[in-house]
Protein backbone atom coordinates (compact mmCIF):
# COMPACT_ATOMS: atom_id res chain seq x y z
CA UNK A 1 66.42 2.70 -36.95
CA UNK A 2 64.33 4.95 -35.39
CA UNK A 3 64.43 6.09 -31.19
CA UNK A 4 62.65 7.35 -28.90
CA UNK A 5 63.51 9.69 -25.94
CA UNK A 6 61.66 8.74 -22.80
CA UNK A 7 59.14 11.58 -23.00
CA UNK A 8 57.97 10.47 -26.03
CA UNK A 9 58.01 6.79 -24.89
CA UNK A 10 55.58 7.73 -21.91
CA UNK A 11 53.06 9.64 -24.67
CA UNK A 12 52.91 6.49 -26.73
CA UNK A 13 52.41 4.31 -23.80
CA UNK A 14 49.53 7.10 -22.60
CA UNK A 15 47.81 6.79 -26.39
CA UNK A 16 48.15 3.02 -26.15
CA UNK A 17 46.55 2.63 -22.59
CA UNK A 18 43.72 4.89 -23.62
CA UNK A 19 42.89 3.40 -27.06
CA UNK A 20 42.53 -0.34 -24.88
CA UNK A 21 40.68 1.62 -22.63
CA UNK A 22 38.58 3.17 -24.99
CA UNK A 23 37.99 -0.78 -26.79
CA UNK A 24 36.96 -2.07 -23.28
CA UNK A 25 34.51 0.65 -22.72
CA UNK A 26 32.90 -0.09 -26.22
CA UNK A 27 32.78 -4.16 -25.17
CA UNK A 28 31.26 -3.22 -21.95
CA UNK A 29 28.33 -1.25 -23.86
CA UNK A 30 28.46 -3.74 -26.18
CA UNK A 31 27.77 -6.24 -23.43
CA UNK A 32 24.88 -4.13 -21.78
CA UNK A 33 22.94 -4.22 -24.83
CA UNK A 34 23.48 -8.01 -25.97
CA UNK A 35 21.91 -8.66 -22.43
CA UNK A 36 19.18 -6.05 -22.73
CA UNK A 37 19.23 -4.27 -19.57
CA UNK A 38 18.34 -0.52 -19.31
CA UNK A 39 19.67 1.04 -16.17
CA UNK A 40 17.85 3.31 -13.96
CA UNK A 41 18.11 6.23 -11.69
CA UNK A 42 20.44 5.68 -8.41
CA UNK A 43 18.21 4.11 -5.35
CA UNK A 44 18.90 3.49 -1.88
CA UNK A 45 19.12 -0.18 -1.20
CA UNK A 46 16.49 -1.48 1.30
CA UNK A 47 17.89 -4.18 3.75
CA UNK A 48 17.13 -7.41 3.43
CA UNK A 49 15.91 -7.85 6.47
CA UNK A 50 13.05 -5.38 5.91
CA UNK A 51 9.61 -5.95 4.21
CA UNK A 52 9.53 -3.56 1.88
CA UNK A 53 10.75 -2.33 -1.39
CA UNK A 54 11.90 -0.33 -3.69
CA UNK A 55 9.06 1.52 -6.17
CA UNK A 56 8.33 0.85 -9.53
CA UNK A 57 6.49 -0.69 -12.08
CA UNK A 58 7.03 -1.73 -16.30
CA UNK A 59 4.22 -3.35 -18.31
CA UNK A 60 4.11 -3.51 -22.14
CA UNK A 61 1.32 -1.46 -24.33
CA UNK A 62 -1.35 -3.81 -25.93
CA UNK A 63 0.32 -4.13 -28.84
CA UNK A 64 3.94 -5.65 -27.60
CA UNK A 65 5.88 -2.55 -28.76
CA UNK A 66 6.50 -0.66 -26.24
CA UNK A 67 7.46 -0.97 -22.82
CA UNK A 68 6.98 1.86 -20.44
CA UNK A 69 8.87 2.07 -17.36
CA UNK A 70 7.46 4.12 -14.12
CA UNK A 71 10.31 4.29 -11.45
CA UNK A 72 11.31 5.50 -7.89
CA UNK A 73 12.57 8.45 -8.99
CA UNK A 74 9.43 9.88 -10.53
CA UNK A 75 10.55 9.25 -13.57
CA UNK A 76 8.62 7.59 -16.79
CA UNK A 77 11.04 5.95 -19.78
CA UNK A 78 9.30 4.28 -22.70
CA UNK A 79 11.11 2.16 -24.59
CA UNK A 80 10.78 0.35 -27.99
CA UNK A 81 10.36 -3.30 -26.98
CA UNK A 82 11.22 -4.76 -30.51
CA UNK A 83 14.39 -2.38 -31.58
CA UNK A 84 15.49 -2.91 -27.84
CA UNK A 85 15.97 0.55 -27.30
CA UNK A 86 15.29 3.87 -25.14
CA UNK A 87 12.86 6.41 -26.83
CA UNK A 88 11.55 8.76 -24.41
CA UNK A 89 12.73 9.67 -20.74
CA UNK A 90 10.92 12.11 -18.43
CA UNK A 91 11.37 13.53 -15.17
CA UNK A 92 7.39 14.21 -14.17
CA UNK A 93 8.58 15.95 -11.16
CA UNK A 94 8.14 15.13 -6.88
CA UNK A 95 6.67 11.98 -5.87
CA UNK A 96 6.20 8.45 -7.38
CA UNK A 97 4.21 6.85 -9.85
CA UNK A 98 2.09 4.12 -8.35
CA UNK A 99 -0.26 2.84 -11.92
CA UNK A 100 -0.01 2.66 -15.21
CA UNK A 101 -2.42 1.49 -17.84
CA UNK A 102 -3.27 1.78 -21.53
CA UNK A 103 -5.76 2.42 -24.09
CA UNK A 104 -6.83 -0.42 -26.20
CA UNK A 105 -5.34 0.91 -29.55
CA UNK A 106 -1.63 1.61 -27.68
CA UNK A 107 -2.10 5.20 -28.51
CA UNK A 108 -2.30 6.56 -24.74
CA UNK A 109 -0.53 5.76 -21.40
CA UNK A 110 -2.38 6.64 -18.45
CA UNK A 111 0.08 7.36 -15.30
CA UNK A 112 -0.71 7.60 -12.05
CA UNK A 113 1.79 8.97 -9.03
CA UNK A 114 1.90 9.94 -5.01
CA UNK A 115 2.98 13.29 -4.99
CA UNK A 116 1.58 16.26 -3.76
CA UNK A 117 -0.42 17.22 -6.45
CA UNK A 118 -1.60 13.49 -6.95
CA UNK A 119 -1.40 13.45 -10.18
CA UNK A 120 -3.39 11.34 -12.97
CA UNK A 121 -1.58 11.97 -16.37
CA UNK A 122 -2.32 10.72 -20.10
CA UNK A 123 0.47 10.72 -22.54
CA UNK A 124 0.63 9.90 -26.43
CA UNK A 125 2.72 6.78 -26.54
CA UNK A 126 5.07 6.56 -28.03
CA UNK A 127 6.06 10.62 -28.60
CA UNK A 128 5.00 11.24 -24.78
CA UNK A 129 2.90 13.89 -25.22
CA UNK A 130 0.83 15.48 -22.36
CA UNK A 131 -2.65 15.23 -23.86
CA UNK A 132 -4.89 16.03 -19.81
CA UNK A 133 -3.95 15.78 -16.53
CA UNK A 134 -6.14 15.77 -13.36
CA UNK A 135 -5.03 16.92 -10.12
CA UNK A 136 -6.57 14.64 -7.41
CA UNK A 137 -5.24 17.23 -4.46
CA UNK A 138 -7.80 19.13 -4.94
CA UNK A 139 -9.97 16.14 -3.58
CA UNK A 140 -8.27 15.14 -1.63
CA UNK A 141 -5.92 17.07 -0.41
CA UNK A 142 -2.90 16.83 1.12
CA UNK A 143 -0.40 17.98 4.20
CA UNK A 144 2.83 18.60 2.94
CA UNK A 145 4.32 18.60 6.97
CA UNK A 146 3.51 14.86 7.36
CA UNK A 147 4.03 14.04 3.61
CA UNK A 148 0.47 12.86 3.20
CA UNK A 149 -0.34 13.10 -0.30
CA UNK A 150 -2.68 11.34 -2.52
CA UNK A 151 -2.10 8.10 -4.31
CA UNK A 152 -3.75 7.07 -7.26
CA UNK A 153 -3.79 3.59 -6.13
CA UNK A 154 -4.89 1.75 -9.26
CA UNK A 155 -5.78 2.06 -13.02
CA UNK A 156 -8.34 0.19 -14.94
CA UNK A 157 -9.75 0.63 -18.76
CA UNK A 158 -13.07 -1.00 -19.99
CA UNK A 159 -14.02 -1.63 -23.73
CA UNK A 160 -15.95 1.99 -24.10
CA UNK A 161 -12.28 3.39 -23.43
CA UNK A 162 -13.33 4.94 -19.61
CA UNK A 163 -10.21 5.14 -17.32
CA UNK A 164 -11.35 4.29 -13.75
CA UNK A 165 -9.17 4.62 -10.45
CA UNK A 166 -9.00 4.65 -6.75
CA UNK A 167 -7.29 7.64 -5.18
CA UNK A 168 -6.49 7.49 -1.10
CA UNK A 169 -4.28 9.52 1.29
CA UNK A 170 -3.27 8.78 4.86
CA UNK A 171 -2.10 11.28 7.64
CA UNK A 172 -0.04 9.49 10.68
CA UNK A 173 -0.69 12.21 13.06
CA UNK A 174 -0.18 10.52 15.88
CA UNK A 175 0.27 6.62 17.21
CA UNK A 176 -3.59 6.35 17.22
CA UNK A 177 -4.25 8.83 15.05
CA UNK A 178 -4.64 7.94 11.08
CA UNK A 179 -7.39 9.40 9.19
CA UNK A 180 -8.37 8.23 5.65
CA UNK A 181 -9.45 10.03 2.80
CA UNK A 182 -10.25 8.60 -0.42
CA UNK A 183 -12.37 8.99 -3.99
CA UNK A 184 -13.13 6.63 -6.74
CA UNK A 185 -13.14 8.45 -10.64
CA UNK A 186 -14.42 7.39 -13.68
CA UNK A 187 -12.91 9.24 -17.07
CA UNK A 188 -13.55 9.82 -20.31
CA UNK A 189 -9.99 8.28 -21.68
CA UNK A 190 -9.76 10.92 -24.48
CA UNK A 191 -10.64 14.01 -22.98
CA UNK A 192 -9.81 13.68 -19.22
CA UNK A 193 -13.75 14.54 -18.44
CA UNK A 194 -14.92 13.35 -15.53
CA UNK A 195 -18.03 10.83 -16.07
CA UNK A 196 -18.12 10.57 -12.00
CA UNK A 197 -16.90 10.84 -8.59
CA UNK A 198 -17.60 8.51 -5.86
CA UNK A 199 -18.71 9.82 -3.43
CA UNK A 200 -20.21 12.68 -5.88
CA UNK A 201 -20.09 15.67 -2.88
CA UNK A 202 -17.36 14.28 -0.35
CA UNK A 203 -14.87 11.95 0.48
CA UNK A 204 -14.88 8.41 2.18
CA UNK A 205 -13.22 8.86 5.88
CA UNK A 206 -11.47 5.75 4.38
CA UNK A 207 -8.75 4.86 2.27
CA UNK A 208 -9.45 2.58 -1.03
CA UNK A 209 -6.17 0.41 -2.06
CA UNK A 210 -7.56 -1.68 -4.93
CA UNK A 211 -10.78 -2.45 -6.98
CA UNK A 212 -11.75 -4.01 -10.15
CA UNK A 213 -14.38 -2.90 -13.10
CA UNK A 214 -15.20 -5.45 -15.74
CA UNK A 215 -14.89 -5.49 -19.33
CA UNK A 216 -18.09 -3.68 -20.11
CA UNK A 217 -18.27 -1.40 -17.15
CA UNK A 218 -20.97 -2.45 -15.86
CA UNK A 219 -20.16 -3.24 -12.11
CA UNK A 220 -16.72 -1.30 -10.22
CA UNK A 221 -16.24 -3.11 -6.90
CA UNK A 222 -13.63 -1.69 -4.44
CA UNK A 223 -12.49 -2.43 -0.99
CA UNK A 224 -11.51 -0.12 1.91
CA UNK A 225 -9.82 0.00 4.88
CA UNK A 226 -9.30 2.78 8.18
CA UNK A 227 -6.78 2.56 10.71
CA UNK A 228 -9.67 4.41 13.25
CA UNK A 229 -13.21 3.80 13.09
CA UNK A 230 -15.17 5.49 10.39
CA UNK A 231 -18.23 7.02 10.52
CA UNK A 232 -20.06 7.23 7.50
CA UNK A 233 -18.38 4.31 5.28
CA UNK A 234 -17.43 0.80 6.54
CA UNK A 235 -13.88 0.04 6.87
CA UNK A 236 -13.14 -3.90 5.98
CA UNK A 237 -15.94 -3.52 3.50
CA UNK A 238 -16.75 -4.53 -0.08
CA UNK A 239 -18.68 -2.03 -2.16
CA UNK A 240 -19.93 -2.62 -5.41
CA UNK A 241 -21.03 0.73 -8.30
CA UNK A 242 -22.68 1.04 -11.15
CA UNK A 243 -20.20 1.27 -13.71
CA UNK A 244 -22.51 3.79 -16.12
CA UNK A 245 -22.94 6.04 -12.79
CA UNK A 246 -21.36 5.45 -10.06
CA UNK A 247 -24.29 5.34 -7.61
CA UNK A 248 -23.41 2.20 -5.26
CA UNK A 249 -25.62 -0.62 -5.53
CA UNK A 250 -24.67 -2.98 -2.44
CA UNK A 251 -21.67 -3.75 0.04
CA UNK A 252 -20.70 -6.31 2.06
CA UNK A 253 -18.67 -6.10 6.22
CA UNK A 254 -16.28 -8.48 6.30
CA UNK A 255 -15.45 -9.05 9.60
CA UNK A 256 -12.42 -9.60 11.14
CA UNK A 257 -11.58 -13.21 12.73
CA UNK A 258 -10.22 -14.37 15.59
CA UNK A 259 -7.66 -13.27 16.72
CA UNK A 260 -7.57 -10.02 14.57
CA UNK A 261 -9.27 -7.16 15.38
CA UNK A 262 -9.82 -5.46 11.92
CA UNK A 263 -9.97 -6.50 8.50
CA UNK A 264 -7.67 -5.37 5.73
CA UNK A 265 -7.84 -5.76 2.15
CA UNK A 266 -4.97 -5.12 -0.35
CA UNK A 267 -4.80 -5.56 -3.84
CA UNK A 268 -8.60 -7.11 -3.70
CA UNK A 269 -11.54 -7.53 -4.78
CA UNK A 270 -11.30 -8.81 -8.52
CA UNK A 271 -14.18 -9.27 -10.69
CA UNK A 272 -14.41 -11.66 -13.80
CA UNK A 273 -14.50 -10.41 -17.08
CA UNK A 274 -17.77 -11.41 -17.57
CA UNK A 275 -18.77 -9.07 -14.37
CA UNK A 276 -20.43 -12.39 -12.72
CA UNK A 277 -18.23 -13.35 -10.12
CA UNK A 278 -16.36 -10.99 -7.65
CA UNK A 279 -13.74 -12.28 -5.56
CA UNK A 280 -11.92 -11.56 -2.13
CA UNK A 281 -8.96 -12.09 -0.57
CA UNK A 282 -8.27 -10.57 3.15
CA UNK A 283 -5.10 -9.77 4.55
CA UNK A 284 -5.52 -12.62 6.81
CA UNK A 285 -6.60 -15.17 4.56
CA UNK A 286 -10.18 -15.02 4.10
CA UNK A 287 -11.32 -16.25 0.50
CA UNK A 288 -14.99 -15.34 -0.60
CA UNK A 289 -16.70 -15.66 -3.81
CA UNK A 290 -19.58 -13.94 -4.40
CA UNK A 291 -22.21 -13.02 -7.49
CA UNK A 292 -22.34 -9.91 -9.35
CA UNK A 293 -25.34 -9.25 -6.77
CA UNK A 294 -23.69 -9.78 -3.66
CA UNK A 295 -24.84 -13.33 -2.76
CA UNK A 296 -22.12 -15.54 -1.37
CA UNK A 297 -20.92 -18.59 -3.17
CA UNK A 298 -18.45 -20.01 -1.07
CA UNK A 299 -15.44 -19.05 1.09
CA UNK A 300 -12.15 -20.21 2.27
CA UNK A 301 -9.01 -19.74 4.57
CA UNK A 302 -5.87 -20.19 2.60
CA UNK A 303 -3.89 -18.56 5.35
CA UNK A 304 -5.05 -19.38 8.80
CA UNK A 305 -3.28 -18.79 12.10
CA UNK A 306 -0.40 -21.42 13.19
CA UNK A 307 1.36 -21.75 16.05
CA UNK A 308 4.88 -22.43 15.37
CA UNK A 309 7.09 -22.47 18.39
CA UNK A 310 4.30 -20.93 20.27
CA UNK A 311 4.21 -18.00 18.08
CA UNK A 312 1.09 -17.67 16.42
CA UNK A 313 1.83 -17.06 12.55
CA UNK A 314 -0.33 -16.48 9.07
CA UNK A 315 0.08 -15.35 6.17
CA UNK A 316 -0.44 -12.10 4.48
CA UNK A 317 -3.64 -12.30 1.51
CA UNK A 318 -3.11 -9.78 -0.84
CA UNK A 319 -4.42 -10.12 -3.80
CA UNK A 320 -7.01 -11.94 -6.04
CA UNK A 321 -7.71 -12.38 -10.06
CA UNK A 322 -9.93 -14.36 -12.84
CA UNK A 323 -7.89 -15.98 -14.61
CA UNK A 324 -11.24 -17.34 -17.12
CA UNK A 325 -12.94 -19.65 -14.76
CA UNK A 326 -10.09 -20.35 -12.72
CA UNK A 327 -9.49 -17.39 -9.54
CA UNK A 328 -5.90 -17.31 -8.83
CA UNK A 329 -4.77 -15.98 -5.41
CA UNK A 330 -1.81 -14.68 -3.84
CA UNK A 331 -0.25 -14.65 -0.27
CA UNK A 332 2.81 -12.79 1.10
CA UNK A 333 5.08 -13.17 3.73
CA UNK A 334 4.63 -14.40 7.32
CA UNK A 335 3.82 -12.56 10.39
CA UNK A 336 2.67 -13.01 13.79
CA UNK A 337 -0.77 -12.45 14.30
CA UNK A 338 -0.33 -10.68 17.81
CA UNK A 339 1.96 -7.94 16.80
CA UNK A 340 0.91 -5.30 14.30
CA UNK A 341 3.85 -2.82 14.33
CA UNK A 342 6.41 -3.14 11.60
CA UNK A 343 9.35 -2.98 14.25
CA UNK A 344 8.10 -6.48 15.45
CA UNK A 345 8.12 -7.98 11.67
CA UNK A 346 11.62 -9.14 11.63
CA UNK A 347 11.69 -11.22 14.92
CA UNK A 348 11.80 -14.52 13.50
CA UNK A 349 13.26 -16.41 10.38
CA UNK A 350 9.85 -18.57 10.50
CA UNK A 351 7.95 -19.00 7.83
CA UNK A 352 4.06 -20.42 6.93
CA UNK A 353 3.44 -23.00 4.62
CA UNK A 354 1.53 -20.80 2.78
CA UNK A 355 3.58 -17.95 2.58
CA UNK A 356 4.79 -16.05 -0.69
CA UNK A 357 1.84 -18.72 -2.60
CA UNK A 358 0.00 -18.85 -5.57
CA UNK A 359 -3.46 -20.86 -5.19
CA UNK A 360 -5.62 -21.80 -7.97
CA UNK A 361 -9.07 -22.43 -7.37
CA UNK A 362 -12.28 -23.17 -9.66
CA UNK A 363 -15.43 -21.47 -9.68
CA UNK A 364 -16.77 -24.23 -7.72
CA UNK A 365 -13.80 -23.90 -4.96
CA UNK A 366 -11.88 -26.78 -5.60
CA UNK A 367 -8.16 -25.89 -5.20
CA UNK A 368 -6.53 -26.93 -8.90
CA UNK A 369 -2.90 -26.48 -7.69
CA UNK A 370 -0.69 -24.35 -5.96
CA UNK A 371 3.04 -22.93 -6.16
CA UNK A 372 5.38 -21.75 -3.61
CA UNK A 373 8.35 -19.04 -4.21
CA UNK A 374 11.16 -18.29 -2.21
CA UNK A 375 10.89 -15.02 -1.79
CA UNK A 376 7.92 -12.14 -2.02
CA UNK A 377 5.88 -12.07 -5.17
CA UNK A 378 4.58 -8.86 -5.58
CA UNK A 379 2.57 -9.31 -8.51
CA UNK A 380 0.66 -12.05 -11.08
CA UNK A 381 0.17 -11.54 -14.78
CA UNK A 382 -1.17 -13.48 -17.89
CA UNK A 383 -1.33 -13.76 -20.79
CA UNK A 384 -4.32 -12.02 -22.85
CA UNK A 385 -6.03 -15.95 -23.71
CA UNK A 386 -4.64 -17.44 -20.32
CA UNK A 387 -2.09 -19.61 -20.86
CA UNK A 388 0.74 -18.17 -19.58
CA UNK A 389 1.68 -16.97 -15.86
CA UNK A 390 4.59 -14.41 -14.72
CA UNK A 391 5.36 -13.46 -11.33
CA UNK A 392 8.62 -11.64 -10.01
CA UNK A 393 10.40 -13.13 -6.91
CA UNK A 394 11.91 -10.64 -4.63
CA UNK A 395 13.76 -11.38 -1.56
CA UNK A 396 12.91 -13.04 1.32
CA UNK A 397 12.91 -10.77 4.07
CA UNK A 398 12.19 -13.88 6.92
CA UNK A 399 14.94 -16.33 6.04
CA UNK A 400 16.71 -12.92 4.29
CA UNK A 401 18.38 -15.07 1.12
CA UNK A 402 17.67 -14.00 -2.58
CA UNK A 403 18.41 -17.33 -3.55
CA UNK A 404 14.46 -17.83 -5.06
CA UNK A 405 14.54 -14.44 -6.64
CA UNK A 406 14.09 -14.10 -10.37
CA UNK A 407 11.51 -13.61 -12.87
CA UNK A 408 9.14 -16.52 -13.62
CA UNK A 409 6.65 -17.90 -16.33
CA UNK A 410 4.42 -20.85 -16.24
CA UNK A 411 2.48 -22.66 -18.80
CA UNK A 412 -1.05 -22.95 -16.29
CA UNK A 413 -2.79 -24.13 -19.70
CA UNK A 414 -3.72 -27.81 -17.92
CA UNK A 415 -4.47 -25.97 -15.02
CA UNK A 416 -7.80 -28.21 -14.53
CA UNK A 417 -5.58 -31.13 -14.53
CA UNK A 418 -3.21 -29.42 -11.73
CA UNK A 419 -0.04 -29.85 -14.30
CA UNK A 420 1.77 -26.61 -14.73
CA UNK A 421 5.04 -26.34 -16.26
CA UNK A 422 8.06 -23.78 -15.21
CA UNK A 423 9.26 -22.87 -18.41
CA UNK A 424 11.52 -20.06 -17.62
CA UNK A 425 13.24 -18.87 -14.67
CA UNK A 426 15.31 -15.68 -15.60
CA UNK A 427 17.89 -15.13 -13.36
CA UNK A 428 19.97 -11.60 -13.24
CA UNK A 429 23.92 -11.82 -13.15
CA UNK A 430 23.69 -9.03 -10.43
CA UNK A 431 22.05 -11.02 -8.19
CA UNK A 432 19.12 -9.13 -6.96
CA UNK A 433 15.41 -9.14 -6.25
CA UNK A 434 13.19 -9.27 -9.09
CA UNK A 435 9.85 -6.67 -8.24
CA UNK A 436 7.75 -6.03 -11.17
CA UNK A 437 7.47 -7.93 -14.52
CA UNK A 438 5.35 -8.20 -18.25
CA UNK A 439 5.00 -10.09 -20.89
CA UNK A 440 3.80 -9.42 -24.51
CA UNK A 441 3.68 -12.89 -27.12
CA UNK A 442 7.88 -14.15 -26.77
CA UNK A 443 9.07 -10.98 -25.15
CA UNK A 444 9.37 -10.95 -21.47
CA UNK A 445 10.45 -7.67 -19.07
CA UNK A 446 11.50 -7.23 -15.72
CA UNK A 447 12.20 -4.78 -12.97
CA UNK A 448 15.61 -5.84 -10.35
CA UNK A 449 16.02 -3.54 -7.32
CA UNK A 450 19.23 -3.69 -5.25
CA UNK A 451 19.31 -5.06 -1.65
CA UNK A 452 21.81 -4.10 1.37
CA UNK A 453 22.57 -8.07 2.58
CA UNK A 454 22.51 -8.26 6.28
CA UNK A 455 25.86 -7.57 6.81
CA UNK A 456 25.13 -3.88 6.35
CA UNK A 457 27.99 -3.49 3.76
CA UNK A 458 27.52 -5.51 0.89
CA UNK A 459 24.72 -4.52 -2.13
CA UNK A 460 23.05 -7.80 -4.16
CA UNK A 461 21.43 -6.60 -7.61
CA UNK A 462 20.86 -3.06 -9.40
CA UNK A 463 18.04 -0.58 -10.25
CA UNK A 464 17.39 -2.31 -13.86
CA UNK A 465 14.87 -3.69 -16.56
CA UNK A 466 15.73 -6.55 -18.22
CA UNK A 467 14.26 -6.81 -21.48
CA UNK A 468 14.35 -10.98 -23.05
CA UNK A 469 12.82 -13.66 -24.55
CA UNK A 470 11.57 -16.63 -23.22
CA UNK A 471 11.97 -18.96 -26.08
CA UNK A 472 15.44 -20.64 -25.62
């Protein structure tokens, strides 16, 4: 029979407690990559209360196998969609990246970030290998006291392989004092030359959030916006290039309605693949179709002004796309139309019946059907042939509950008929918002951000991607 003093008793009681420690760790990791998440730099939760969120974007190459991940932290991951698993990670330095797009072929990744330097990279996917940069700052500029640096707002390929985006910067000098700046590029893909600048000699006293080119690159229509007036381009206005040039061939004022005083435009205009159609959606509402030549078709108000308790509320418009020959459409939160500061957002736990929508309209402006989330949708995707919709849910800053939040896909193939079908609703175990989201054939990915719950104390959700698939 063998004993043991009680020194060695207390080592074999240490080795035991650290072997089941060591087996729990391995189940947890085990765990973490049965559910496919791949977690992300630390953030600082944004209360739920507040509109905004946390950066970040993910969307899949062409080909389904790859997944690259732009984050907060100024980081870019890619990962390999179909072995589930983390290939690259780099730290591209200050700022944020704010677009991403690929070539056609899944060779190249084109980034682009709000940093001082503004940015525009292209890396080899999937080795990430710098292959040009351009440095928009020296464009645009930049004032490093106010932390007014250039955003390249938006990405877009055509079929020749030309990378076109939107690049704007803002200085908050004072309360009524905002200048714009902004520029609109067209590149050659492979070689980072510039084709063109819009304008060729200056920049707009303006700032450009979103526009659209399509598939041939024939026609690039953009919207912009100014916080003062501008003097030599039209804030509130739709502009429409020559895609082989960039010489501008018309644009359209939209003026503001009652009881706004200025028109904003967001993630807006969209043009259809066929370059015949252009579409816009105002921040208040306003729906126009128009040709390729600037002729109106038709227009709409999918968000107009109610008074609810004798507040008068709408709904945010931001953003527009062809979806075929159906134009889908997008609304945001609520917000009283006779306060513009962000300190007067959160007032009221009121919301419009229109708010956080999805419309779906034909070319003729029939409305095909409609569907309402609880919570903000930042963004719409589909499918390359149309059939399929995703959309993440965030929270709901008005009623503040993340009960809607999640990642969603649709089956909008009857669309004509109005019959759409939920056929997944992804949920995360952590609880939080869902902001950014792909999908690629059966494989589905999403981006969850944490959120400080009103109490001030408690956090709902983590910095993650969640990498599925939908088929059950």
């Amino acid at each position: 029979m063998t004993f043991f003093n009680e020194e060695e008793m207390m080592k074999k009681i240490l080795y035991f407690l650290i072997i089941i420690s060591l087996c729990f760790s391995g189940c947890s990791t085990q765990q973490e990559k049965k559910n496919n998440t791949f977690s992300l730099e630390k953030v600082e939760p944004i209360p739920i209360g507040h509109s905004h969120i946390i950066k970040g974007n993910l969307n899949f190459s062409p080909n389904g196998k790859f997944l690259v991940v732009a984050s907060n932290g100024g980081k870019i991951r890619f990962i390999d969609a179909e072995k589930q698993k983390l290939i690259y990670e780099k730290d591209m330095g200050v700022g944020s990246f704010s677009s991403l797009a690929f070539s056609a072929d899944s060779q190249m990744v084109y980034i682009g970030e709000n940093s001082p330097d503004g940015y525009l990279y292209c890396l080899s996917l999937p080795e990430g290998k710098l292959l040009w940069k351009y440095r928009t700052t020296e464009d645009l500029g930049n004032n490093l006291n106010l932390e007014s640096y250039p955003t390249v707002n938006r990405l877009v390929l055509d079929q020749a392989g030309n990378v076109y985006c939107n690049v704007g910067r803002t200085e908050k000098r004072t309360s009524s004092s905002r200048p714009c700046w902004s520029r609109i590029y067209c590149f050659n893909g492979k070689t980072g030359e510039v084709n063109w600048k819009f304008p060729t000699k200056e920049n707009m006293d303006c700032n450009s959030y979103w526009f659209d080119v399509d598939k041939k690159g024939t026609h690039l229509v953009f919207s912009t916006f100014a916080y003062e007036k501008s003097k030599n381009y039209a804030s509130g206005a739709i502009y429409c290039l020559a895609g082989n040039s960039g010489k501008a061939i018309w644009h359209q004022i939209i003026k503001p309605i009652f009881p706004f005083e200025k028109t904003s435009i967001q993630y807006s205009p969209s043009i259809s693949a066929d370059g015949e159609y252009i579409a816009v959606l105002t921040g208040q509402g306003q729906v126009y179709l128009f040709d390729y030549k600037g002729k109106l078709i038709w227009k709409k108000n999918i968000a107009e002004v109610k008074a609810i308790n004798g507040i008068p509320l709408y709904t945010f418009g931001i953003k527009s796309q062809f979806v075929k020959d159906t134009l889908l459409l997008l609304t945001s939160s609520t917000f009283n139309a006779m306060q513009t500061t962000p300190s007067n957002y959160q007032q009221f736990p009121v919301e419009h019946p229109n708010s956080n929508t999805i419309f779906a309209y034909d070319l003729k402006g029939d409305l095909l059907w409609k569907w309402k989330a609880n919570g903000y949708i930042k963004e719409i995707k589909t499918s390359p042939q149309g059939e399929y919709l995703v959309f993440p849910v965030a929270k709901n800053f008005r009623t503040q509950t993340l009960t809607g939040s999640g990642a969603y896909l649709l089956d909008i193939r009857q669309s004509s008929q109005g019959d759409i079908k939920l056929l997944k609703k992804y949920k995360s175990s952590t609880g939080g918002g869902f902001i950014s989201i792909d999908l690629a054939g059966k494989k589905m990915a999403a981006l969850e951000e944490p959120v400080l719950l009103a109490d001030g104390i408690k956090v709902q959700g983590k910095y993650q991607v969640h990498l599925f698939s939908w088929q059950k």
